[in-house]
Protein backbone atom coordinates (compact mmCIF):
# COMPACT_ATOMS: atom_id res chain seq x y z
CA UNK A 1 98.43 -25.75 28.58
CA UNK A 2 98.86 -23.29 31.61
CA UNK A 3 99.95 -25.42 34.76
CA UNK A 4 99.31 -22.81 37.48
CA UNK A 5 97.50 -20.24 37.91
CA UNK A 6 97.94 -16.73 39.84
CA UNK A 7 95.88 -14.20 40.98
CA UNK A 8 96.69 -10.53 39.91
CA UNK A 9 95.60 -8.14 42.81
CA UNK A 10 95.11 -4.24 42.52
CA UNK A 11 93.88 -0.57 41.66
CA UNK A 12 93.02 -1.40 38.06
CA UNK A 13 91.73 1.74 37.93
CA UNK A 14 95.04 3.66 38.33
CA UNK A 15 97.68 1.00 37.63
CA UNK A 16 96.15 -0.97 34.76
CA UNK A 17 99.27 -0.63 33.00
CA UNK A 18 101.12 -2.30 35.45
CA UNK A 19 98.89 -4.90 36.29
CA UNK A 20 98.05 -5.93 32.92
CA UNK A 21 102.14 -6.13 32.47
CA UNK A 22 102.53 -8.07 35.46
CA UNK A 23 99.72 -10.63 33.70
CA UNK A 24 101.22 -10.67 30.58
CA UNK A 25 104.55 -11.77 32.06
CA UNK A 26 102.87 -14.79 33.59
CA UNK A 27 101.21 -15.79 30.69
CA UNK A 28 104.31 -15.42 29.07
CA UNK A 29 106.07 -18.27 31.18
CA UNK A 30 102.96 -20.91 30.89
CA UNK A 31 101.27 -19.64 33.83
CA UNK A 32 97.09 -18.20 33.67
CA UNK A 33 96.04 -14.92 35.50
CA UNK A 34 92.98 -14.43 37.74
CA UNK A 35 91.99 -10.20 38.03
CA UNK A 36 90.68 -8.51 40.69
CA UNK A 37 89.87 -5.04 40.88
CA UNK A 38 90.23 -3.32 44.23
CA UNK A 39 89.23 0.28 42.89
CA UNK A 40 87.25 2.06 44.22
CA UNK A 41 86.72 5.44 42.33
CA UNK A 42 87.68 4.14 38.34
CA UNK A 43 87.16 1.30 36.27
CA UNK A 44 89.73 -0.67 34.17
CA UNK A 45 89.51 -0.14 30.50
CA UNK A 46 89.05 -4.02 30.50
CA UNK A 47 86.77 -5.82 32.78
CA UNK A 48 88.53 -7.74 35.74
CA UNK A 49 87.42 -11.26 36.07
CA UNK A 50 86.36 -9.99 39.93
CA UNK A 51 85.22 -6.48 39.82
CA UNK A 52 85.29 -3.76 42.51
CA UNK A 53 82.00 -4.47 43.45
CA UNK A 54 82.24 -8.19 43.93
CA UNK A 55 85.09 -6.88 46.52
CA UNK A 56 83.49 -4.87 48.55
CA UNK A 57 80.32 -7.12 48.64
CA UNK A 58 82.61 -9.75 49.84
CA UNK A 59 83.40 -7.58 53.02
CA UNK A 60 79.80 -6.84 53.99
CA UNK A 61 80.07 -3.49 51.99
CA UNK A 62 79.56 -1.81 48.64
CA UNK A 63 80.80 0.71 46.80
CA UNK A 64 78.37 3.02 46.98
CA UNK A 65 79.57 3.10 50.41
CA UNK A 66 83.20 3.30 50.21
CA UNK A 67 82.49 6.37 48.09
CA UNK A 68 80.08 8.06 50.29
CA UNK A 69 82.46 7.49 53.34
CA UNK A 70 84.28 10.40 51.69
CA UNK A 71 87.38 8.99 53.13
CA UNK A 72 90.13 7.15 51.22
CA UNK A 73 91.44 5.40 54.20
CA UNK A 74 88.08 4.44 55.39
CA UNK A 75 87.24 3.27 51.45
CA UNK A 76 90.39 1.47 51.69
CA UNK A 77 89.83 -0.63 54.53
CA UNK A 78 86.21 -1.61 53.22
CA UNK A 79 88.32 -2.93 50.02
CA UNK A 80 91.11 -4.36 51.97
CA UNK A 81 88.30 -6.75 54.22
CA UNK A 82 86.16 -7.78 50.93
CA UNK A 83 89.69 -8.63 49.36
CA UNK A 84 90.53 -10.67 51.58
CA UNK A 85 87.35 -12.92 52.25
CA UNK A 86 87.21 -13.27 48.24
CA UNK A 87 91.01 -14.22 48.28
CA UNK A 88 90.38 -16.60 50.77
CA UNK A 89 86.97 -18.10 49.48
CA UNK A 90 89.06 -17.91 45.44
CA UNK A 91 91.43 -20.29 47.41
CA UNK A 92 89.18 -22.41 48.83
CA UNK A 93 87.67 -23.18 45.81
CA UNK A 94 90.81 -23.92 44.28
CA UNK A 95 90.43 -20.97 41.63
CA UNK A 96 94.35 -20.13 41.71
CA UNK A 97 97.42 -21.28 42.88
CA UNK A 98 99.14 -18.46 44.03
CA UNK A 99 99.02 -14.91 44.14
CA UNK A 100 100.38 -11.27 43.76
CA UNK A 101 99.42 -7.42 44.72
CA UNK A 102 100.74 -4.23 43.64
CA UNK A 103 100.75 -1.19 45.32
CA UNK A 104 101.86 1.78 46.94
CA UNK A 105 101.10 2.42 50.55
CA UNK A 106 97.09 2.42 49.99
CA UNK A 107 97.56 -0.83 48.14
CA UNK A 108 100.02 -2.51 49.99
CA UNK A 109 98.03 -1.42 53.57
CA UNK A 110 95.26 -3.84 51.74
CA UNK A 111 97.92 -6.50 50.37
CA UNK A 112 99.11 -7.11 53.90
CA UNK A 113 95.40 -7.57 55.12
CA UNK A 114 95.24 -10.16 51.75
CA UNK A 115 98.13 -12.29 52.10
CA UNK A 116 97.56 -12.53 55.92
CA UNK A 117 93.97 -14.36 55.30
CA UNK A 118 95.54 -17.00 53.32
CA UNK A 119 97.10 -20.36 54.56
CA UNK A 120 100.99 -21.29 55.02
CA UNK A 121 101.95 -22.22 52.33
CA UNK A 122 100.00 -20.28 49.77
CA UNK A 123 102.56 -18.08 47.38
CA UNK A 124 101.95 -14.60 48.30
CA UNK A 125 103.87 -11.80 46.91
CA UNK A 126 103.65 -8.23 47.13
CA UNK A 127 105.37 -5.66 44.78
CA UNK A 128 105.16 -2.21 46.61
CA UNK A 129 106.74 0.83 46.67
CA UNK A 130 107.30 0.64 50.66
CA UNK A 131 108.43 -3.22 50.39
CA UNK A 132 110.98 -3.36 53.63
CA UNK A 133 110.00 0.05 55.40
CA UNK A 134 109.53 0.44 58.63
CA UNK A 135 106.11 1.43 57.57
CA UNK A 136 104.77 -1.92 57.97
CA UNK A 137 104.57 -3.29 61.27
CA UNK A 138 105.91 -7.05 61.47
CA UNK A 139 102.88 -8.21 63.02
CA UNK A 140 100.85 -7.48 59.72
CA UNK A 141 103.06 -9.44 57.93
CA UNK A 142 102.04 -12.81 57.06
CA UNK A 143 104.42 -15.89 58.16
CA UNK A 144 105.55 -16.73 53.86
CA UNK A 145 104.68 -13.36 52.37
CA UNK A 146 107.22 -12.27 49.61
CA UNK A 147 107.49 -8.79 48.94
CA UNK A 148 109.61 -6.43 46.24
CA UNK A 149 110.47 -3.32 46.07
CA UNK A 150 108.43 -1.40 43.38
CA UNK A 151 111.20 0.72 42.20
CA UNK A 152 110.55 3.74 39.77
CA UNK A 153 107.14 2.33 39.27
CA UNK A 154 105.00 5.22 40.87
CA UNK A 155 103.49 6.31 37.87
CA UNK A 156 104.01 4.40 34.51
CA UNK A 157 105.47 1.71 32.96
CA UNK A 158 109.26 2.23 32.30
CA UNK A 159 112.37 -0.09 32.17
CA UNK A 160 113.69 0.10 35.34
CA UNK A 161 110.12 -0.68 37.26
CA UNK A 162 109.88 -3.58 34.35
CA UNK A 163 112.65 -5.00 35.92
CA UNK A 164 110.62 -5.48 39.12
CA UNK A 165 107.49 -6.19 37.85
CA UNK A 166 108.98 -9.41 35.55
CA UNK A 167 110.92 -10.49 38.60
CA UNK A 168 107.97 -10.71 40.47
CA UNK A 169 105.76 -12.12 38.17
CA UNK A 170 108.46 -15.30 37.83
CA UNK A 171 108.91 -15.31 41.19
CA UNK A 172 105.21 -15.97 42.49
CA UNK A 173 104.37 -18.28 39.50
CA UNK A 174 107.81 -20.40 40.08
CA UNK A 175 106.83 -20.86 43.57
CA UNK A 176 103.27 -22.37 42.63
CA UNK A 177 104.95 -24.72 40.93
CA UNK A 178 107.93 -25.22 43.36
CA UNK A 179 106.21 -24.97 46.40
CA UNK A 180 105.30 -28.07 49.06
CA UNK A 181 102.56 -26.93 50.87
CA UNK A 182 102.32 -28.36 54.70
CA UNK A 183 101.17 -31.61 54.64
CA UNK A 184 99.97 -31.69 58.19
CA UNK A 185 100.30 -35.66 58.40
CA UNK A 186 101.65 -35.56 61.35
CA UNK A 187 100.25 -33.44 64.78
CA UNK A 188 103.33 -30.41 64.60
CA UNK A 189 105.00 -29.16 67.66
CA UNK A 190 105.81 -25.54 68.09
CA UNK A 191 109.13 -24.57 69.51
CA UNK A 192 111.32 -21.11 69.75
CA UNK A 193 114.67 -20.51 70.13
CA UNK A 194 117.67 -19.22 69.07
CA UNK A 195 120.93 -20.59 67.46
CA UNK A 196 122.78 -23.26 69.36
CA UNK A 197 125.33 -21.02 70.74
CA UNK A 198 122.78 -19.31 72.91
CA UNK A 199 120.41 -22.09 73.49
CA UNK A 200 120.57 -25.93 73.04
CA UNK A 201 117.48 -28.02 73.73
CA UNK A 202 116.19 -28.23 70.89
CA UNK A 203 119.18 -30.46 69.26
CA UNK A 204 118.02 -33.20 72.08
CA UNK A 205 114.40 -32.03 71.99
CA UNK A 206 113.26 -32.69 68.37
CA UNK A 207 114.43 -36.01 67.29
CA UNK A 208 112.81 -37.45 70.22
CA UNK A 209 109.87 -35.88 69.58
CA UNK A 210 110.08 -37.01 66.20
CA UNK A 211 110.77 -40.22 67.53
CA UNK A 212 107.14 -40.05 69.15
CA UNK A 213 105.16 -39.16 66.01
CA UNK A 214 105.35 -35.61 66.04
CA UNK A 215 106.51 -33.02 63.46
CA UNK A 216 108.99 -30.34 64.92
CA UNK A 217 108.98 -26.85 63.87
CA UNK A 218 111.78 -24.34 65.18
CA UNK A 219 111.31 -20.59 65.48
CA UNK A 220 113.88 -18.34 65.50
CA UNK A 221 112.78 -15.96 68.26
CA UNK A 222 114.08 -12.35 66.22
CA UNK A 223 110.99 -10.42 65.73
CA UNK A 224 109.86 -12.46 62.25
CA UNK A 225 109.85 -16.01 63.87
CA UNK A 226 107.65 -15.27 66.78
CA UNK A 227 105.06 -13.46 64.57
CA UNK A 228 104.82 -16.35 62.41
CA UNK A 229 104.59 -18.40 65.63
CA UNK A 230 102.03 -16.61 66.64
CA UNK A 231 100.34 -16.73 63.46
CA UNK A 232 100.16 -20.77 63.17
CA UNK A 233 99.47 -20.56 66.93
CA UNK A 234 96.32 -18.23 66.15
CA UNK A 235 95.02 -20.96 63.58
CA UNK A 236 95.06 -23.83 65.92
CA UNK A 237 98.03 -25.55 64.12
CA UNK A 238 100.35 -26.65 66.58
CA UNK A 239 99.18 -30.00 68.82
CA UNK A 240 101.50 -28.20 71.95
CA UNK A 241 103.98 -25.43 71.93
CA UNK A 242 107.14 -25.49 73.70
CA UNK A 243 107.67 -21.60 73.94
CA UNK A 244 111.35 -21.79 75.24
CA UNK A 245 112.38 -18.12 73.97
CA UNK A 246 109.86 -15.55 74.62
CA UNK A 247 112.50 -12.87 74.07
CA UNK A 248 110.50 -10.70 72.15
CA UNK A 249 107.80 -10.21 74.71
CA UNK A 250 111.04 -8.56 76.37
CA UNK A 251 111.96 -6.47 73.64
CA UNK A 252 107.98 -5.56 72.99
CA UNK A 253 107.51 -4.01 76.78
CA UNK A 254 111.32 -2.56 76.64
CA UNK A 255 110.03 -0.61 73.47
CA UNK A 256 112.68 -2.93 70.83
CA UNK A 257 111.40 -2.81 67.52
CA UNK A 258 112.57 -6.28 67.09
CA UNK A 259 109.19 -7.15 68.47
CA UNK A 260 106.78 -10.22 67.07
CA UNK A 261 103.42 -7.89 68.12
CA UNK A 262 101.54 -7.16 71.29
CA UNK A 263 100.21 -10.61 70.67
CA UNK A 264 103.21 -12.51 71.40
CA UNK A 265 102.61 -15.36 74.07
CA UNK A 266 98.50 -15.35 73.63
CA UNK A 267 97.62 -17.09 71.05
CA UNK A 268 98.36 -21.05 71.81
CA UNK A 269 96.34 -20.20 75.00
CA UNK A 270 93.50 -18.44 73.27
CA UNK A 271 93.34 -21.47 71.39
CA UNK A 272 93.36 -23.78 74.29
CA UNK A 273 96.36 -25.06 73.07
CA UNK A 274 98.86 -27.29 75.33
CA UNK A 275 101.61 -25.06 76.20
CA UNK A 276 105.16 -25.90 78.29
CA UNK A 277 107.01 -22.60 78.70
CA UNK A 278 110.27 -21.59 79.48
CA UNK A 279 112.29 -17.91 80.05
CA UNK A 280 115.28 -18.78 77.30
CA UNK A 281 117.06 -14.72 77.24
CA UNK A 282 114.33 -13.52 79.21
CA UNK A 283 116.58 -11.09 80.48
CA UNK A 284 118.30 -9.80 77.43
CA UNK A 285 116.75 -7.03 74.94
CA UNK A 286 117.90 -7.36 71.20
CA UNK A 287 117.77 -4.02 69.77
CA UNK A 288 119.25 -3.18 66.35
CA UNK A 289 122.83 -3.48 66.45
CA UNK A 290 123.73 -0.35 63.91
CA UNK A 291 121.47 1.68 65.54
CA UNK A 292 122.11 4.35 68.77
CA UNK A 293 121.23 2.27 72.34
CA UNK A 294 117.59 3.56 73.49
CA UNK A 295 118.55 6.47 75.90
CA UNK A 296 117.70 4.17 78.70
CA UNK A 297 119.69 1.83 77.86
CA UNK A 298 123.07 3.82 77.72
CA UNK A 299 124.73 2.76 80.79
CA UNK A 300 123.87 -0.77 80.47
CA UNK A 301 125.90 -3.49 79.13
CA UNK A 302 125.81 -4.78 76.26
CA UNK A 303 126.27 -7.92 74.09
CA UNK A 304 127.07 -7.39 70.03
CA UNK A 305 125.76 -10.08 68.92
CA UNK A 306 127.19 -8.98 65.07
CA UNK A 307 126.49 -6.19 62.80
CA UNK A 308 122.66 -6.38 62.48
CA UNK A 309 122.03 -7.42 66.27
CA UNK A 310 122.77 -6.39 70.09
CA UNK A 311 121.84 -7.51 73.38
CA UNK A 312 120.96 -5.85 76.26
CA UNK A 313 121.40 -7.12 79.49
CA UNK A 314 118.34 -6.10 82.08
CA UNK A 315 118.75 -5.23 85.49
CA UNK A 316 116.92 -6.49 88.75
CA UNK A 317 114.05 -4.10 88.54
CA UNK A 318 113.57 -5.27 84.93
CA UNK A 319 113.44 -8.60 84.98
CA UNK A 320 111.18 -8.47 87.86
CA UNK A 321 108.64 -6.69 84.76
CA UNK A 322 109.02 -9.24 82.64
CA UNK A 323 108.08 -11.64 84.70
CA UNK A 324 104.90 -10.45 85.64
CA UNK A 325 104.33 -9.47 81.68
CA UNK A 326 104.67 -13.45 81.21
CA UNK A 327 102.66 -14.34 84.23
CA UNK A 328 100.09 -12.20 83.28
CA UNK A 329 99.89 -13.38 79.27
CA UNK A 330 99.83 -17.02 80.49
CA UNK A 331 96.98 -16.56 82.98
CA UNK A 332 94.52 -15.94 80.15
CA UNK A 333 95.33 -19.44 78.41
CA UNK A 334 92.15 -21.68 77.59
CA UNK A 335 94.65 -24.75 77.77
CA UNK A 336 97.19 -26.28 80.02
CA UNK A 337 100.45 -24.57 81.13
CA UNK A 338 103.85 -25.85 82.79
CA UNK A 339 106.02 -23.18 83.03
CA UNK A 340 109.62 -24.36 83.86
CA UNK A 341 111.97 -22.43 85.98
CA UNK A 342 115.86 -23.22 85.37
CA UNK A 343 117.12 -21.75 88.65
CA UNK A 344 120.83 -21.45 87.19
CA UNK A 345 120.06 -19.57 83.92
CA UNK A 346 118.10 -19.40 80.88
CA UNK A 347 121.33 -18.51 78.03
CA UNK A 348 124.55 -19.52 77.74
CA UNK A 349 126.03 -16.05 78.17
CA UNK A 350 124.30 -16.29 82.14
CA UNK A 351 126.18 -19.70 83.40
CA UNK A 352 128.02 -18.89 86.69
CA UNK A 353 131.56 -17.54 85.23
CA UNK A 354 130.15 -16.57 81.48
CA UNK A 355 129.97 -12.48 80.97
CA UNK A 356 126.35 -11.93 80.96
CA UNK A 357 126.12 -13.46 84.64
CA UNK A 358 123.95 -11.81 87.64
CA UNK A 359 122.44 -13.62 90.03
CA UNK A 360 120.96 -11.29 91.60
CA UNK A 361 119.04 -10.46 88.39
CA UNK A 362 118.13 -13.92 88.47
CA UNK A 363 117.15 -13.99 92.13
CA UNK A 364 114.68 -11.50 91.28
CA UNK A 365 113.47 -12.78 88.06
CA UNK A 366 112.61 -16.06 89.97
CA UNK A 367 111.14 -14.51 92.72
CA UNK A 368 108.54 -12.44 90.97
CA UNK A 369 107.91 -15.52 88.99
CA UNK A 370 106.92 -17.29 92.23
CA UNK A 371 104.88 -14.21 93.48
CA UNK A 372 102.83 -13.83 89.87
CA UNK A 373 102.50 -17.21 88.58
CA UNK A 374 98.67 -17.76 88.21
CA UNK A 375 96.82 -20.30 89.54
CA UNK A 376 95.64 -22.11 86.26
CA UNK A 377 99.68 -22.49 85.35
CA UNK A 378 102.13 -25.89 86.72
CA UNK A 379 105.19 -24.04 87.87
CA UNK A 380 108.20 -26.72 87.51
CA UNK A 381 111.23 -24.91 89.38
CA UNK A 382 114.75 -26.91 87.80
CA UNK A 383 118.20 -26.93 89.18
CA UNK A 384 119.84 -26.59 86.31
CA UNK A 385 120.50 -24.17 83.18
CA UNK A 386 118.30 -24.55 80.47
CA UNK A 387 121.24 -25.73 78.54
CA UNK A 388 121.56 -28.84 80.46
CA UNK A 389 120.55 -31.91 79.58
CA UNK A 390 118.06 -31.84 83.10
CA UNK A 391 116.13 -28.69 81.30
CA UNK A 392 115.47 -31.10 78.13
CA UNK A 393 114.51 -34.24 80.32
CA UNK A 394 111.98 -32.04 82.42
CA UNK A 395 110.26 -30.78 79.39
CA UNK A 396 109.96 -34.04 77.62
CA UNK A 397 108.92 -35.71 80.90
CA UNK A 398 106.01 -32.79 81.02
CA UNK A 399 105.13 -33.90 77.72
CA UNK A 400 105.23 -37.72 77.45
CA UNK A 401 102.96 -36.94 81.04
CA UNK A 402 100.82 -35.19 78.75
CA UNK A 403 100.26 -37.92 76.27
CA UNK A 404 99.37 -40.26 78.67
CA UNK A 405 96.68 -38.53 79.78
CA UNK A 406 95.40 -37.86 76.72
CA UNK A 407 96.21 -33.97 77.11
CA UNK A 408 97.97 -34.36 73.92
CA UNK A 409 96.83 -36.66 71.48
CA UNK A 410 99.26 -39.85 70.65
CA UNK A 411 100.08 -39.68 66.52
């Protein structure tokens, strides 16, 4: 008796071969397969259990369509929507347990759509041949997705692309049955950061949250973190967010591609969602570390991190930007917003006599802050560094505030 069951996702038209492999290998282990057929041209020599055109009826389309577009992008896209409203609604239903797509770059454009529709939590894997390329934007990517590398697999079955295919096929069916899906017992908290040699709070911060009721979640604020952040943030999951390190809206309007999307910073406000903000390394840019500084960086100093990462530190002029790019992001938000200030720093390379320090950098970071904060956002100006034990206080004194006005709901 089959325990779990996954859903096997692509071109059965052109890869049938693959796909039926990649079925065969979960069968193999105990698991059952679900088929669906995002063609749009062929058919697979066997029937899928959701065909092509139960895909592209899903997205409002047919294929009739998709073929008279005469375009295979534009075909693609009509596939990639219907796929993933039919995931989605599959899920719902409880029709599978996890799932897998295979690819190249039309299928995994439409496998990123996919696995982005689902919940966190779901097992979503992709097996592509353009798994880790700088193709694929990080914002497409969903917060859990799994991907592989496709390798030698372009055309036929052989034993090297075997090797990636049974991999994968273990992998998404072990994590159905491994896997403990959020519970969502208990109202979560959203926080960001980074590790505890740059930034601290959150070592006071979340035990006494927990000690409240709440669940904690932690961020790591590198590009990945912030776009799964964002993601949660989009759904409505978090019951506040304590966005202490919005670093990467730095590196997104300093042109880092250690970005977490344009979107970073909207979401928990397009959601109406209690926010208390913070500018942890506001004035740092991580760019990657084995890769030549940005020309406009070159005379600038800089922080190696370690091999993968580096930090730039901004001047006057360019802190000044980023605080009207986070002024301007928070004005939009449906909800409430404090925004603290920690007048003596927001890292602990900045503190007074540490190598990162400039306070005139600061000066002007603070004082644009004060000229652009909107009128819909609590500006909380600290003397302290964010590191201190006053920065931690402040923010849990913002929030118990909240809770007794009902702001944010007591667990």
């Amino acid at each position: 008796m089959s325990d779990k069951t996954i859903l096997v996702v692509g071109t059965y038209d052109t890869k049938d071969a693959e796909l039926t492999y990649l079925a065969d290998r979960v069968r193999s282990q105990g698991g059952e397969v679900r088929t669906m057929d995002v063609s749009v041209l062929g058919d697979p020599q066997v029937p899928t259990d959701y065909s092509k055109h139960d895909v592209a009826k899903a997205g409002g389309s047919s294929i009739d369509k998709a073929i008279e577009s005469g375009d295979e992008n534009t075909a693609m896209q009509i596939m990639a929507r219907g796929a993933a409203a039919l995931t989605l609604s599959l899920w719902r239903d409880g029709v599978f347990d996890g799932v897998i797509v295979l690819g190249g770059t039309m299928g995994t454009d439409l496998a990123l759509d996919l696995c982005q529709a689902l919940p966190l939590g779901v097992p979503k894997y992709v097996v592509s041949t353009v798994s880790f390329s700088p193709l694929i934007p990080p914002e497409r990517l969903a917060a859990d997705i799994q991907m592989i590398l496709w390798a030698g697999g372009l055309y036929g079955l052989n034993s090297v692309c075997k090797a990636s295919l049974s991999q994968a096929a273990g992998a998404v069916l072990g994590a159905a049955r491994a896997v403990e899906a959020p519970k969502w017992d208990r109202p979560l908290i959203g926080m960001t950061s980074f590790g505890k040699t740059v930034l601290r709070y959150m070592v006071s911060l979340k035990p006494a949250l927990e000690e409240r009721g709440f669940e904690v979640a932690v961020f790591h604020a590198t590009g990945m973190g912030g776009r799964a952040f964002e993601s949660l943030a989009a759904e409505g999951a978090f019951a506040a967010v304590m966005d202490f390190a919005p670093q990467e809206l730095t590196n997104h309007i300093m042109g880092s591609s250690i970005s977490a999307g344009p979107d970073r910073m909207t979401n928990a406000g397009a959601t109406g969602t209690p926010q208390i903000i913070a500018p942890g390394c506001y004035d740092l840019v991580d760019v990657v570390g084995w890769q030549p500084l940005p020309d406009r960086f070159k005379d600038s100093e800089v922080h190696a991190h370690n091999r993968l990462l580096s930090s730039i530190l901004l001047g006057a002029d360019e802190r000044r930007e980023v605080a009207m790019a986070i002024c301007e992001r928070l004005a939009g938000a449906e909800g409430p917003v404090t925004l603290i200030l920690p007048l003596q720093g927001g890292n602990e390379w900045d503190r007074k006599g540490a190598p990162l320090h400039d306070a005139e950098g600061m000066a002007a970071f603070v004082d644009e802050v004060r000229k652009a904060c909107p009128a819909n956002v609590t500006l909380l100006e600290l003397d302290a560094h964010i590191n201190d034990a006053e920065f931690a206080d402040c923010a849990l004194a913002v929030f118990d505030n909240w809770m007794d006005e009902g702001t944010v709901p007591r667990p």
